[in-house]
PDB file of N, CA and C in Angstrom:
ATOM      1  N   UNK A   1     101.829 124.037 150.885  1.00  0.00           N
ATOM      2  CA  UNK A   1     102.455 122.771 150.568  1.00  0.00           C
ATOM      3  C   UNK A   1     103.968 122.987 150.504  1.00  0.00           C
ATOM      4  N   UNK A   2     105.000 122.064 151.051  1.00  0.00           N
ATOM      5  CA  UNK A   2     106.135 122.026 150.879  1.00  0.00           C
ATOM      6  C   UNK A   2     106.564 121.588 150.002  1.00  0.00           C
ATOM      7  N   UNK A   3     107.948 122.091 149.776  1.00  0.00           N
ATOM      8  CA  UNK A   3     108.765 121.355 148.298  1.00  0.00           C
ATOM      9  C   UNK A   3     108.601 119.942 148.396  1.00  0.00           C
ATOM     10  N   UNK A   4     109.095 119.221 149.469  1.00  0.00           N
ATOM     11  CA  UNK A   4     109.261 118.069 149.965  1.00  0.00           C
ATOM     12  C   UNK A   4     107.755 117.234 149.511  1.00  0.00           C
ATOM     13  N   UNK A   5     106.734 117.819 149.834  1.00  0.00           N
ATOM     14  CA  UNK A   5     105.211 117.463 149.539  1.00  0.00           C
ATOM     15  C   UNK A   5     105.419 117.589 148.152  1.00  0.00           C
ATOM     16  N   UNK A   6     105.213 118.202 147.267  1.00  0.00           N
ATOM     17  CA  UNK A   6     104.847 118.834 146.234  1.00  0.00           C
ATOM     18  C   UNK A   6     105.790 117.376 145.587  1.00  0.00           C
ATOM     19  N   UNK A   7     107.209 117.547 145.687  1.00  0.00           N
ATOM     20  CA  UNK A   7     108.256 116.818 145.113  1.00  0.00           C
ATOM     21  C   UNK A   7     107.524 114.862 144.879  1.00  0.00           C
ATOM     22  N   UNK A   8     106.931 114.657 146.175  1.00  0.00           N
ATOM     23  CA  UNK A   8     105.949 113.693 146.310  1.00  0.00           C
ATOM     24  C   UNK A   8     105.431 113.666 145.951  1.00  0.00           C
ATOM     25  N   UNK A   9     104.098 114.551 145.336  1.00  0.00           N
ATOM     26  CA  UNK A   9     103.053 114.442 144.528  1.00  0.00           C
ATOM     27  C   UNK A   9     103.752 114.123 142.855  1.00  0.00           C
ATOM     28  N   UNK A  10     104.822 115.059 142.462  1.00  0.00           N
ATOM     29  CA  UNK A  10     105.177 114.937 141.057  1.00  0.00           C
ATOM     30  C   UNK A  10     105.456 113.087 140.792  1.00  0.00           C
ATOM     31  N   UNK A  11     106.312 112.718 142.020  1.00  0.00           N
ATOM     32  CA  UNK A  11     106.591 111.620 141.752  1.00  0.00           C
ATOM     33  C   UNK A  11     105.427 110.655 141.735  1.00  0.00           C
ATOM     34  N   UNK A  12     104.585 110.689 142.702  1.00  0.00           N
ATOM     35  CA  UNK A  12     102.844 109.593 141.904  1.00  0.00           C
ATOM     36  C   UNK A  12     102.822 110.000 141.058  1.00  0.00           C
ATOM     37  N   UNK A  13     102.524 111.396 140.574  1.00  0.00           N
ATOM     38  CA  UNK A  13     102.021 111.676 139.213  1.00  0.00           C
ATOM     39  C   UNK A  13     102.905 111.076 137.903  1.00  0.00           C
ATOM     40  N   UNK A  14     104.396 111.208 138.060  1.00  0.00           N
ATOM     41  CA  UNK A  14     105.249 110.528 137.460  1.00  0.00           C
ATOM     42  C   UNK A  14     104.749 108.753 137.374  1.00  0.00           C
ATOM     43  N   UNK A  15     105.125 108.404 138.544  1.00  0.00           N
ATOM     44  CA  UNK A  15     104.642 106.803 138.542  1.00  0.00           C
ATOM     45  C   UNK A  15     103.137 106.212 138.127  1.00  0.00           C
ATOM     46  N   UNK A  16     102.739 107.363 138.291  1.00  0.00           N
ATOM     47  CA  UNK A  16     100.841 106.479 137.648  1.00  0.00           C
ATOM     48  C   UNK A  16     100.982 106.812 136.073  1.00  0.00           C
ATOM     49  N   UNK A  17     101.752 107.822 135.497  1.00  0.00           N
ATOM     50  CA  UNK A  17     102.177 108.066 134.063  1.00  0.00           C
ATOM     51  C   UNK A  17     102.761 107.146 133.254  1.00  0.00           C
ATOM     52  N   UNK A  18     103.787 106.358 134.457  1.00  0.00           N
ATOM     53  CA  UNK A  18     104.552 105.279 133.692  1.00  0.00           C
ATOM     54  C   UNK A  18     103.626 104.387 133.606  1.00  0.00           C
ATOM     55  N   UNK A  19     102.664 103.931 134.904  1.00  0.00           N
ATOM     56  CA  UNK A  19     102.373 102.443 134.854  1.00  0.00           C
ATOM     57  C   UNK A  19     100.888 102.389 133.807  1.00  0.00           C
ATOM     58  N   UNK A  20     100.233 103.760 133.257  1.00  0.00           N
ATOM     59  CA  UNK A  20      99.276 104.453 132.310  1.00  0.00           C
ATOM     60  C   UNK A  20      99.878 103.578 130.838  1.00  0.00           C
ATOM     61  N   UNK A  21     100.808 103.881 131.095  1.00  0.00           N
ATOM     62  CA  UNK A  21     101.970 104.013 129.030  1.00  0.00           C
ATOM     63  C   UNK A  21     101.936 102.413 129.262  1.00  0.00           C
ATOM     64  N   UNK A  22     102.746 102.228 130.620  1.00  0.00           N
ATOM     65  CA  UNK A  22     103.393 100.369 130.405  1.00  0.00           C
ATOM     66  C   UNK A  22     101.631  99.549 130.155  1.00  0.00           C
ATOM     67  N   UNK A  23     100.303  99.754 130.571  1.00  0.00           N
ATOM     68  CA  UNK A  23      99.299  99.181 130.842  1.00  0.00           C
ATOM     69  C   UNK A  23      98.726  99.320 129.267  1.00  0.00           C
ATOM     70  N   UNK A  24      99.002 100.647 128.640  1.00  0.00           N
ATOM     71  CA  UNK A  24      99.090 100.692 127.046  1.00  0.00           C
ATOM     72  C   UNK A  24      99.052  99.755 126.195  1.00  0.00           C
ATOM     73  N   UNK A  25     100.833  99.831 126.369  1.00  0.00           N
ATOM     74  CA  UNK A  25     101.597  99.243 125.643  1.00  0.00           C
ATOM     75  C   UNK A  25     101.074  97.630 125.894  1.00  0.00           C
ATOM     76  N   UNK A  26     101.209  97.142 126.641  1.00  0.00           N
ATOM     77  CA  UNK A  26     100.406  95.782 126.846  1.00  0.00           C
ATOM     78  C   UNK A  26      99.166  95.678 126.016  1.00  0.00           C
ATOM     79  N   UNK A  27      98.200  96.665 126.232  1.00  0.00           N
ATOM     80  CA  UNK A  27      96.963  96.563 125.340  1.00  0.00           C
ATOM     81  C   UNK A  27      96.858  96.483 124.073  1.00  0.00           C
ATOM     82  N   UNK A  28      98.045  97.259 123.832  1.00  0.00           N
ATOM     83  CA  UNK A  28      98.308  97.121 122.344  1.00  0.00           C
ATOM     84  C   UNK A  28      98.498  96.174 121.523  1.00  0.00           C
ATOM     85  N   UNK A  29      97.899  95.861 120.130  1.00  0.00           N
ATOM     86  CA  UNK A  29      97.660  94.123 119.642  1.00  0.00           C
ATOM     87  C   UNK A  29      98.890  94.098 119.289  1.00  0.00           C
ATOM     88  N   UNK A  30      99.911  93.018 118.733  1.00  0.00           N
ATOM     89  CA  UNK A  30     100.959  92.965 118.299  1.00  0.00           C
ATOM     90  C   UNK A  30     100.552  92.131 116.611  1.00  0.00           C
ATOM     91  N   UNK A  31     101.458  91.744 116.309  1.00  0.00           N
ATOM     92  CA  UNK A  31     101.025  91.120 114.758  1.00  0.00           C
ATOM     93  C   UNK A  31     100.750  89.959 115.835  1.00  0.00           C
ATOM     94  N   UNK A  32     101.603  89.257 116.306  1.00  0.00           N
ATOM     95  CA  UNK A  32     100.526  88.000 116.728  1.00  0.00           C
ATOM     96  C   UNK A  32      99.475  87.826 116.886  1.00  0.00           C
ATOM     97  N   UNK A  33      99.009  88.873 117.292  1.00  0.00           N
ATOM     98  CA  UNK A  33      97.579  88.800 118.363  1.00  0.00           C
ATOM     99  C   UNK A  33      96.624  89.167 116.886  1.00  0.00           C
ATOM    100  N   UNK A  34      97.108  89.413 115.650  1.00  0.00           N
ATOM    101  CA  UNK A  34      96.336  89.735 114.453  1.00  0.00           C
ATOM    102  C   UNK A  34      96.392  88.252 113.955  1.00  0.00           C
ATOM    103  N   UNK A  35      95.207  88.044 113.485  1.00  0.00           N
ATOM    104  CA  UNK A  35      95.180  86.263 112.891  1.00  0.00           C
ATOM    105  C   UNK A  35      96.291  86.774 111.383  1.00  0.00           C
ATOM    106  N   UNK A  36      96.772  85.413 111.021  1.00  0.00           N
ATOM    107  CA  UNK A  36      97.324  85.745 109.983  1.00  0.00           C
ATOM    108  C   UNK A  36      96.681  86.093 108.675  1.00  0.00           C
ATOM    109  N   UNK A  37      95.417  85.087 108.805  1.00  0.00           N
ATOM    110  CA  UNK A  37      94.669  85.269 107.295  1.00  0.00           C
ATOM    111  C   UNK A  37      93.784  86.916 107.222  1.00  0.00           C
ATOM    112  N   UNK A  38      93.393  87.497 108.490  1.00  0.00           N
ATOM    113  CA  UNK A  38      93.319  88.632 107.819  1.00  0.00           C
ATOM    114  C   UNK A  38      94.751  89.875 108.577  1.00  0.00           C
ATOM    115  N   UNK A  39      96.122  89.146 107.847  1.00  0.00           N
ATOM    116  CA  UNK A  39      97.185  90.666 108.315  1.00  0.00           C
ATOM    117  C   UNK A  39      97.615  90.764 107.056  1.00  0.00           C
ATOM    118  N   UNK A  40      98.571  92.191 107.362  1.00  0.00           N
ATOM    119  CA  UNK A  40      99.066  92.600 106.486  1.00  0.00           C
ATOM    120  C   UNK A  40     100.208  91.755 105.902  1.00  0.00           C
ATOM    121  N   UNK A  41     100.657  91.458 106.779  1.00  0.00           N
ATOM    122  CA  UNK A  41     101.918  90.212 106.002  1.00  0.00           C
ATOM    123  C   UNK A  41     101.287  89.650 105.106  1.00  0.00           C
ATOM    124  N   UNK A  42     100.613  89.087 105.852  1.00  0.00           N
ATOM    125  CA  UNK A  42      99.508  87.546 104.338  1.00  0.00           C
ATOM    126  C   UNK A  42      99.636  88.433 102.990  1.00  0.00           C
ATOM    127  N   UNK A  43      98.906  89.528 103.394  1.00  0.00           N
ATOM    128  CA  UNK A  43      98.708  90.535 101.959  1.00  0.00           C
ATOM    129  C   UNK A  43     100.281  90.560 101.280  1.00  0.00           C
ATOM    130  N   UNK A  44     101.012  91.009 102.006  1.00  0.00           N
ATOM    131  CA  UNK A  44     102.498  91.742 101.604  1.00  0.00           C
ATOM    132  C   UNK A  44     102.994  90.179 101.114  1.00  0.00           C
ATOM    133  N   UNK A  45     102.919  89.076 101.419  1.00  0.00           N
ATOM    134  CA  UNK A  45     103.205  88.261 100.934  1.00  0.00           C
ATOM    135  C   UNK A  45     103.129  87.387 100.124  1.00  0.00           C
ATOM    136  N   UNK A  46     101.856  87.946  99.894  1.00  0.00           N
ATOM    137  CA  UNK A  46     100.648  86.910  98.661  1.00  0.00           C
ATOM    138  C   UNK A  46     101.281  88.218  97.487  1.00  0.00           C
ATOM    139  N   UNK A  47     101.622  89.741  97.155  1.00  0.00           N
ATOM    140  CA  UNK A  47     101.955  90.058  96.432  1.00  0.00           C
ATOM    141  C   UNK A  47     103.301  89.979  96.195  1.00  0.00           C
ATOM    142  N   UNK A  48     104.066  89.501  96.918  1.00  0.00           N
ATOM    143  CA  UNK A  48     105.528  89.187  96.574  1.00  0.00           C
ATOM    144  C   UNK A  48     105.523  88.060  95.638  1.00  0.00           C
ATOM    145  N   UNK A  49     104.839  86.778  95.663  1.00  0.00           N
ATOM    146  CA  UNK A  49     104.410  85.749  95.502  1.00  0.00           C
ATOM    147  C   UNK A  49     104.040  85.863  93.994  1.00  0.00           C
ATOM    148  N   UNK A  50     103.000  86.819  93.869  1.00  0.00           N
ATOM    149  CA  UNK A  50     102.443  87.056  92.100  1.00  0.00           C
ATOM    150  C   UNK A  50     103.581  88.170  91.753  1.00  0.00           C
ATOM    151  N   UNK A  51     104.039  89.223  92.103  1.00  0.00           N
ATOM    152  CA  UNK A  51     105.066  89.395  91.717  1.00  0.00           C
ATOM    153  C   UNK A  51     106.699  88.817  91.482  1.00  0.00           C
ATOM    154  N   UNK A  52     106.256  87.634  91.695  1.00  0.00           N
ATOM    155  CA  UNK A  52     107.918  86.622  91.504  1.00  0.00           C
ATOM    156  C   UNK A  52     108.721  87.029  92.078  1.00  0.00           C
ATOM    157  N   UNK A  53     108.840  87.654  93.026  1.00  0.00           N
ATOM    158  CA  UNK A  53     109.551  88.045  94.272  1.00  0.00           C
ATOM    159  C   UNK A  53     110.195  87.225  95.111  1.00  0.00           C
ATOM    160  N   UNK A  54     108.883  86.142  95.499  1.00  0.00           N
ATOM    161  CA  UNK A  54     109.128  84.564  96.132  1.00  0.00           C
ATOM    162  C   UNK A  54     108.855  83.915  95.420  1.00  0.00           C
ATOM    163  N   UNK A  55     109.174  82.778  95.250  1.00  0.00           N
ATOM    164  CA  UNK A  55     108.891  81.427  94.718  1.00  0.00           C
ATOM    165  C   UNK A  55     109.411  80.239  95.498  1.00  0.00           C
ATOM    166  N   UNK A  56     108.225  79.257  94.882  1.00  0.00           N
ATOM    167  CA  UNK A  56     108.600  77.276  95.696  1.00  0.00           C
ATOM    168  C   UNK A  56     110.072  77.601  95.913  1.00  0.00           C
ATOM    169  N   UNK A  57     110.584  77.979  95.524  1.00  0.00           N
ATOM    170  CA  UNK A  57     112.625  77.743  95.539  1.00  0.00           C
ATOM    171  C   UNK A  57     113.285  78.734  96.078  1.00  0.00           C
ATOM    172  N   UNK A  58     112.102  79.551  96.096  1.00  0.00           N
ATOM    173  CA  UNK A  58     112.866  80.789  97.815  1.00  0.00           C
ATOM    174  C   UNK A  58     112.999  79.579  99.531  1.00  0.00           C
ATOM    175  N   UNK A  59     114.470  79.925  99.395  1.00  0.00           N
ATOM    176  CA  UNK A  59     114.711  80.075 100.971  1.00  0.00           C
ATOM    177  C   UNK A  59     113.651  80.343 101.970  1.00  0.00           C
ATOM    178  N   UNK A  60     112.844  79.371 102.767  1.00  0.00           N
ATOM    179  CA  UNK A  60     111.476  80.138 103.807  1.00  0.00           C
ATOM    180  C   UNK A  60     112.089  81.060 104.486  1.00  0.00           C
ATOM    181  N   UNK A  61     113.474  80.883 105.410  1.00  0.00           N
ATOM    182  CA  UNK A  61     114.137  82.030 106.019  1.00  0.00           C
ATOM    183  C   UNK A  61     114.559  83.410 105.636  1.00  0.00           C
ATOM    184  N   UNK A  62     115.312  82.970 104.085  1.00  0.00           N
ATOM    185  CA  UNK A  62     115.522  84.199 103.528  1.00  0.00           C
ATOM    186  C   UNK A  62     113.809  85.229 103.304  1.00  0.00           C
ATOM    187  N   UNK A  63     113.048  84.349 102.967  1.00  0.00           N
ATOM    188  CA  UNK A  63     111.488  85.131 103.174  1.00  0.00           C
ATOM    189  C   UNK A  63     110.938  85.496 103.990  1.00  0.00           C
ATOM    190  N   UNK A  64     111.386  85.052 105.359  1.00  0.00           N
ATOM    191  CA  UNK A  64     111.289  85.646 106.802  1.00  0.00           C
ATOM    192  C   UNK A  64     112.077  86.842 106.707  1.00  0.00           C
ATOM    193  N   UNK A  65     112.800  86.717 106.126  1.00  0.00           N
ATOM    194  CA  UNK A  65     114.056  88.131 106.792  1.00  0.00           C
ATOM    195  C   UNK A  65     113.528  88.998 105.875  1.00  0.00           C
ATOM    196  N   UNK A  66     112.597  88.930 104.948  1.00  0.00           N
ATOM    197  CA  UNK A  66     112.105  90.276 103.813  1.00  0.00           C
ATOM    198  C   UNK A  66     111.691  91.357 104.180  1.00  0.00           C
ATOM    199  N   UNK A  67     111.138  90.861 105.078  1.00  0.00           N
ATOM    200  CA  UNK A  67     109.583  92.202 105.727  1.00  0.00           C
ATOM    201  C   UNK A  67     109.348  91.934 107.320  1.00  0.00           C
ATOM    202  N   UNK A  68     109.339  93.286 107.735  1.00  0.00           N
ATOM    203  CA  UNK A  68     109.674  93.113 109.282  1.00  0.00           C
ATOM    204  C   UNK A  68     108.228  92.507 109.613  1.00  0.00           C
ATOM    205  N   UNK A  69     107.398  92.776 109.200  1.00  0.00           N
ATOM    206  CA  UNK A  69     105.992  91.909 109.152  1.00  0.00           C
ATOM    207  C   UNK A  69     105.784  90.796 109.477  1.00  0.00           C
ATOM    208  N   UNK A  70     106.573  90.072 108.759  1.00  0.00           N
ATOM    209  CA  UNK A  70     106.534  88.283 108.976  1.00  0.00           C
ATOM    210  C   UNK A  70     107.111  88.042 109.968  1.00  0.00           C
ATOM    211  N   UNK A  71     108.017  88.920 111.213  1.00  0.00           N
ATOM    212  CA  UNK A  71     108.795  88.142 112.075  1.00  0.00           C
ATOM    213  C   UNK A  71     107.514  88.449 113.233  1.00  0.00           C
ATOM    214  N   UNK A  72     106.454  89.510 112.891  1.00  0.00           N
ATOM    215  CA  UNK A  72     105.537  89.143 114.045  1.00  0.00           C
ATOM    216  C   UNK A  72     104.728  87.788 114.445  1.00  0.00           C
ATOM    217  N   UNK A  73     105.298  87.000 113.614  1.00  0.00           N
ATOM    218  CA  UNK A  73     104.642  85.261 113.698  1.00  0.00           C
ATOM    219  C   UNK A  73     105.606  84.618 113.557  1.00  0.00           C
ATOM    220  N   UNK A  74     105.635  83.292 114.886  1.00  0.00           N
ATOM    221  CA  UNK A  74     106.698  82.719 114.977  1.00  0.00           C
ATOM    222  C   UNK A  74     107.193  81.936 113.304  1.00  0.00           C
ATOM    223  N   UNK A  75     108.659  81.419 113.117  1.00  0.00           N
ATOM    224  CA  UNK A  75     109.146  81.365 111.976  1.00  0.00           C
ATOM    225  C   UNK A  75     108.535  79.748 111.613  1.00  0.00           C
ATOM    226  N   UNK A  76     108.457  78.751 112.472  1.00  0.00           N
ATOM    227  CA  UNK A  76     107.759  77.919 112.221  1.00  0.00           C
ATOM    228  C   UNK A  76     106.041  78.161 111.729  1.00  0.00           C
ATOM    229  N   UNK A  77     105.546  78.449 112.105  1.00  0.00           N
ATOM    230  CA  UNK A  77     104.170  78.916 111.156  1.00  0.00           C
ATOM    231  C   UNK A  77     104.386  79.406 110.045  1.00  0.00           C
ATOM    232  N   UNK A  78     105.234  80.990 110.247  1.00  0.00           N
ATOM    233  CA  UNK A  78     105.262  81.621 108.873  1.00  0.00           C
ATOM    234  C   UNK A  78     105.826  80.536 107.711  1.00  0.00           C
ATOM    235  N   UNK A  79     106.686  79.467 108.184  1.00  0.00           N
ATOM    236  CA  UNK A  79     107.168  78.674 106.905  1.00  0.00           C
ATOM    237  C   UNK A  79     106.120  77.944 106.831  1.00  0.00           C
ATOM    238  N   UNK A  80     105.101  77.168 107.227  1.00  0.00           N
ATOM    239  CA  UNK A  80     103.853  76.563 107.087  1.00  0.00           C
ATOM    240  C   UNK A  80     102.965  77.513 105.779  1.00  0.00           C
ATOM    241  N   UNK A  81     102.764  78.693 106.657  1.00  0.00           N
ATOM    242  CA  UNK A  81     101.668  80.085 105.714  1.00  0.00           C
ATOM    243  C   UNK A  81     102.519  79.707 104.370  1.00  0.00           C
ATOM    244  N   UNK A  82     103.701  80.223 104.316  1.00  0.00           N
ATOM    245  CA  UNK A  82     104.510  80.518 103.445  1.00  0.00           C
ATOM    246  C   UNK A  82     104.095  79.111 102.200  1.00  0.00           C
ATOM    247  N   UNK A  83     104.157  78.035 102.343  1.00  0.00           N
ATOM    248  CA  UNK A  83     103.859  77.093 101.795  1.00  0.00           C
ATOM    249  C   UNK A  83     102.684  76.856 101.268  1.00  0.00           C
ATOM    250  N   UNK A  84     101.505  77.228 101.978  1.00  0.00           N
ATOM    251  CA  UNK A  84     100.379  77.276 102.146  1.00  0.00           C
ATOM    252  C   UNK A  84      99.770  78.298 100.892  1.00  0.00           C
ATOM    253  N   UNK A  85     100.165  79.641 101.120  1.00  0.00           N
ATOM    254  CA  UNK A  85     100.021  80.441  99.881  1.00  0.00           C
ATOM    255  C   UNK A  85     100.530  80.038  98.872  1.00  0.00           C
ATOM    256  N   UNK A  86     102.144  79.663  98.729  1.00  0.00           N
ATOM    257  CA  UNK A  86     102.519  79.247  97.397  1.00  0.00           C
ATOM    258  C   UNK A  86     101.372  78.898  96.607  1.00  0.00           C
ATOM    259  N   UNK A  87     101.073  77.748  97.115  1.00  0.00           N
ATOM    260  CA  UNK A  87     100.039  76.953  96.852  1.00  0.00           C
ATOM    261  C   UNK A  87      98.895  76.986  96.087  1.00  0.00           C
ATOM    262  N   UNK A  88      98.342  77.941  96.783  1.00  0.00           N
ATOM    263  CA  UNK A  88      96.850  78.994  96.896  1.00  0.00           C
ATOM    264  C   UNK A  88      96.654  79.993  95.541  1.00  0.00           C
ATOM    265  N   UNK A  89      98.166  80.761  95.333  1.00  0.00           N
ATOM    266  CA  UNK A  89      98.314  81.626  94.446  1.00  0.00           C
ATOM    267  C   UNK A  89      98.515  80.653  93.258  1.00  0.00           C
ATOM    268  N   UNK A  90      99.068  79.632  93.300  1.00  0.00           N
ATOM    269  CA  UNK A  90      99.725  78.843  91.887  1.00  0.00           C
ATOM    270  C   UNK A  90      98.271  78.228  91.701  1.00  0.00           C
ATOM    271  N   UNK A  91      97.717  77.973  92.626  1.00  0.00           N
ATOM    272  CA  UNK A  91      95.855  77.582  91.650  1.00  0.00           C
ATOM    273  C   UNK A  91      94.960  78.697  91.714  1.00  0.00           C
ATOM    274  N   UNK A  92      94.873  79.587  91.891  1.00  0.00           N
ATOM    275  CA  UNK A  92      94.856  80.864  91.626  1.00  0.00           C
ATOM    276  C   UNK A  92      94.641  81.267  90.006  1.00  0.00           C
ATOM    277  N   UNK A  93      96.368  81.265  89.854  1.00  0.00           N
ATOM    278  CA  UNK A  93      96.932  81.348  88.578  1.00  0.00           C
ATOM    279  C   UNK A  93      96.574  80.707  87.399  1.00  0.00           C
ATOM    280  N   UNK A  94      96.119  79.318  87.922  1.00  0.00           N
ATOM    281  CA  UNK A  94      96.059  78.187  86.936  1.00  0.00           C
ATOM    282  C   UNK A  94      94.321  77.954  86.513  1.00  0.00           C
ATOM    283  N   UNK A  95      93.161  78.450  87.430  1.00  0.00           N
ATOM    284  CA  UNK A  95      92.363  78.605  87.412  1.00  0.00           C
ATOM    285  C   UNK A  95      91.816  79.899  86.283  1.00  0.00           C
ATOM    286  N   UNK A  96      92.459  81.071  86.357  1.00  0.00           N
ATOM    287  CA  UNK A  96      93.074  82.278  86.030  1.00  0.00           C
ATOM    288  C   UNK A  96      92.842  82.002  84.537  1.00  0.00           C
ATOM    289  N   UNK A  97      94.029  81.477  84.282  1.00  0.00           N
ATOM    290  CA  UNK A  97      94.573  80.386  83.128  1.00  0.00           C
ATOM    291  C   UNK A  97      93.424  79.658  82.227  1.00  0.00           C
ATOM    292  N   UNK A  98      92.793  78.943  82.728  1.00  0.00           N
ATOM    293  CA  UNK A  98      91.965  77.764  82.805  1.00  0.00           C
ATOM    294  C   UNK A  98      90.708  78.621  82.070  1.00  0.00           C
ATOM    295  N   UNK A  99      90.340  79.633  82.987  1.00  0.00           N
ATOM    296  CA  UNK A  99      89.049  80.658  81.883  1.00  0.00           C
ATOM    297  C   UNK A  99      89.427  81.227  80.919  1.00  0.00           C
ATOM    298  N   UNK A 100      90.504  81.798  80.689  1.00  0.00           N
ATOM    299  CA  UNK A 100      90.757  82.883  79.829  1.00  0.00           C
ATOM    300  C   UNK A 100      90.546  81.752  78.432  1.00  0.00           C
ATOM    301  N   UNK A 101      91.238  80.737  78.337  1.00  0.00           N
ATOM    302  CA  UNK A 101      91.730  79.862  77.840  1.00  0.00           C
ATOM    303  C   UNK A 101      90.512  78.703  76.918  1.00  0.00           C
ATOM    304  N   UNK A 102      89.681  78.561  77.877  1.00  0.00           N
ATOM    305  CA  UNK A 102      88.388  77.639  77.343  1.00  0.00           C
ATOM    306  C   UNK A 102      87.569  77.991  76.945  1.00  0.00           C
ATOM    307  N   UNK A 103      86.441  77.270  76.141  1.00  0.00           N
ATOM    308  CA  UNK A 103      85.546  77.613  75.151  1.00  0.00           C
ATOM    309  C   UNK A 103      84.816  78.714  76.098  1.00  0.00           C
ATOM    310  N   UNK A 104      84.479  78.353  77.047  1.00  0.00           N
ATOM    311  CA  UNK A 104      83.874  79.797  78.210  1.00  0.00           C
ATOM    312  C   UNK A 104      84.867  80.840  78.278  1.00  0.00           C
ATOM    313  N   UNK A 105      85.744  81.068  77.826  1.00  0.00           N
ATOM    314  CA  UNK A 105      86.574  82.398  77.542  1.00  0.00           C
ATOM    315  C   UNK A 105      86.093  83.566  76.815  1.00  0.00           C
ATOM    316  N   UNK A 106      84.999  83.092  75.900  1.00  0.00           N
ATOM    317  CA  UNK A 106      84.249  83.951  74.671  1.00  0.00           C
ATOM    318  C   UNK A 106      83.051  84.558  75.767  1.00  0.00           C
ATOM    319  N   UNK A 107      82.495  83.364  76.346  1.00  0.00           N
ATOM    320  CA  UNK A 107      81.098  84.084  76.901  1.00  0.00           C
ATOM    321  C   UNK A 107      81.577  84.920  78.172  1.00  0.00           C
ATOM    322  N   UNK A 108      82.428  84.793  78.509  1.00  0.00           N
ATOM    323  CA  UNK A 108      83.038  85.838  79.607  1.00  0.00           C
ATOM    324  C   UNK A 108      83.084  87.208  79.129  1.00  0.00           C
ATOM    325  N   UNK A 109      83.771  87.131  78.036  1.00  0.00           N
ATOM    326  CA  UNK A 109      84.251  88.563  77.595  1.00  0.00           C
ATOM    327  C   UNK A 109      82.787  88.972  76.878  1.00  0.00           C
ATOM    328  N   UNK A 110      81.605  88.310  77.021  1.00  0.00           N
ATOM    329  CA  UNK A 110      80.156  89.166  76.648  1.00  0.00           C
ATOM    330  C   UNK A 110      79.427  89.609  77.723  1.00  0.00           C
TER     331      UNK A 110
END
């Protein structure tokens, strides 16, 4: 085999290497392609949320820019989610609240 040959072969072998990685990388899920209700954002964000981190009176943008997480979903949804949990966690809380609190508070703790 000649250099010239050989030099040819490296280069398919080179080019089927690249178009291997680029065919990858495509396959690979992105946060979009992860539903939101089961990603990690939701999570990372539902504990910012009980940790008072965020609140109704956070900025939705400034809560976009927190966690590189949330920019894998466009910013219009995430401010939708974002609202959506508030929500979720504050009756959550109030539910939470609501047992500890009522005459069924006693038979719980038996």
């Amino acid at each position: 085999m000649s250099i010239a040959e050989e030099e040819e072969d490296s280069g398919e072998e080179a080019t089927e290497q690249d178009a291997t990685e680029q065919q990858q990388q495509q396959d690979a899920p992105t946060a979009a392609d992860v539903k939101w209700i089961h990603s990690a954002a939701k999570k990372s964000l539902r504990t910012d949320i009980i940790l008072g981190k965020v609140t109704a009176n956070s900025n939705p943008k400034d809560v976009y820019e927190m966690c590189k997480s949330y920019k894998g979903y466009p910013f219009e949804n995430f401010k939708i989610n974002l609202q959506s949990l508030l929500k979720a966690v504050a009756k959550d809380i109030a539910r939470m609240r609501s047992m500890t609190a009522g005459p069924m508070a006693m038979t719980l703790l038996w």
